[in-house]
C-alpha atoms as a PDB file:
ATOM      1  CA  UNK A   1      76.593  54.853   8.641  1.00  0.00           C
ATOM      2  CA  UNK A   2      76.185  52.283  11.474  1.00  0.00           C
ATOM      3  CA  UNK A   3      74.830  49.791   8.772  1.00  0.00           C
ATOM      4  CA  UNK A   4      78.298  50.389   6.620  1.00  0.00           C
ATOM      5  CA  UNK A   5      79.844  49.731   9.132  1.00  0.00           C
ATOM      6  CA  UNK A   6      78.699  46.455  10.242  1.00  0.00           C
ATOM      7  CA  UNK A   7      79.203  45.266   6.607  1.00  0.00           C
ATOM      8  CA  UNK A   8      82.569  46.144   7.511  1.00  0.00           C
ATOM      9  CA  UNK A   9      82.686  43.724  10.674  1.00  0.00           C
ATOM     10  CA  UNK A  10      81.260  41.127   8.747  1.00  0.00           C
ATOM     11  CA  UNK A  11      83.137  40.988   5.850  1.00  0.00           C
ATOM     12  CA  UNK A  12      86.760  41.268   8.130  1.00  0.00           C
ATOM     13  CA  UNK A  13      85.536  38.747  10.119  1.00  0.00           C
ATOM     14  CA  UNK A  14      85.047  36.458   6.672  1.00  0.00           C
ATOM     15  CA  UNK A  15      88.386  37.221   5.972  1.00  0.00           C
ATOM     16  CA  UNK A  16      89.948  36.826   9.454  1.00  0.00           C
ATOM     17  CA  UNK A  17      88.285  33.629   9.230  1.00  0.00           C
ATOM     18  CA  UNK A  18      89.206  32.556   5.888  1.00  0.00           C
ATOM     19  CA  UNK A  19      93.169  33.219   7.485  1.00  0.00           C
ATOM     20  CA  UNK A  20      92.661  31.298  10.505  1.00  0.00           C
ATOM     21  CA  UNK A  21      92.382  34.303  13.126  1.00  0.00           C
ATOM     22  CA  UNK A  22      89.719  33.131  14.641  1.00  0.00           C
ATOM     23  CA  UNK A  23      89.862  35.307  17.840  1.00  0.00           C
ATOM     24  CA  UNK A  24      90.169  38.447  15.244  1.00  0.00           C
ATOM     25  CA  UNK A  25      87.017  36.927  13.705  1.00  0.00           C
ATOM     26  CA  UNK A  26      85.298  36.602  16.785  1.00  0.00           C
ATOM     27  CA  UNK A  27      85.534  40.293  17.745  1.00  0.00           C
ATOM     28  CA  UNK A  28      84.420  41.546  14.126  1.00  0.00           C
ATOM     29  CA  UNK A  29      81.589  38.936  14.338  1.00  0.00           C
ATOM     30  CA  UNK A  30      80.433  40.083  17.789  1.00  0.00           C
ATOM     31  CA  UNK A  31      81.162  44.037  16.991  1.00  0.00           C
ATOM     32  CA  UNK A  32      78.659  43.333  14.131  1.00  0.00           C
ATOM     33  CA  UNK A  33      76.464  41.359  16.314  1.00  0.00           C
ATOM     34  CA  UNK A  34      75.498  44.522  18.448  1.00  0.00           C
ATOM     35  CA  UNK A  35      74.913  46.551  15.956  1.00  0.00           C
ATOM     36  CA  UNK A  36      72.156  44.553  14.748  1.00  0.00           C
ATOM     37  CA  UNK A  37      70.747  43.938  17.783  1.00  0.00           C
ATOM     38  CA  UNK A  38      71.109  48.082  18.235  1.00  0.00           C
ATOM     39  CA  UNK A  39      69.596  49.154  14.771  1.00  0.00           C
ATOM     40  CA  UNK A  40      67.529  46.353  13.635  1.00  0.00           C
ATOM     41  CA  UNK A  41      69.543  45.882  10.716  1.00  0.00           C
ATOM     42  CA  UNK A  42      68.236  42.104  10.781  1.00  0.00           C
ATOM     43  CA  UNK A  43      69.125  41.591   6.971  1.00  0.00           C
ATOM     44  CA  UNK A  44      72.225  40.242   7.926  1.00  0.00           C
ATOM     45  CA  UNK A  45      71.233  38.143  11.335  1.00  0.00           C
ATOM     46  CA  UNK A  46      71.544  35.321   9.328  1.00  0.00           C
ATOM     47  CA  UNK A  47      74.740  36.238   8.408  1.00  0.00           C
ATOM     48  CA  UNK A  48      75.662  35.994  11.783  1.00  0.00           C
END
């Protein structure tokens, strides 16, 4: 579930960008951060 969910954080964190909420887009970027550095989901640490 944890790797659904950072999909989630990233793709908000496209969109918050894409709108210009940048500190919104910071948070889902950073939420998604741990949880790749927790699960070793590294498929999307580029993404980051």
């Amino acid at each position: 579930m944890k790797l659904h969910l950072c999909d989630y954080h990233l793709e908000a964190g496209r969109l918050c960008h894409a709108q210009s909420k940048m500190e919104e887009a910071s948070e889902h970027f950073r939420a998604a951060k741990a949880i790749v550095d927790e699960t070793g989901y590294f498929r999307r640490k580029k993404e980051l």
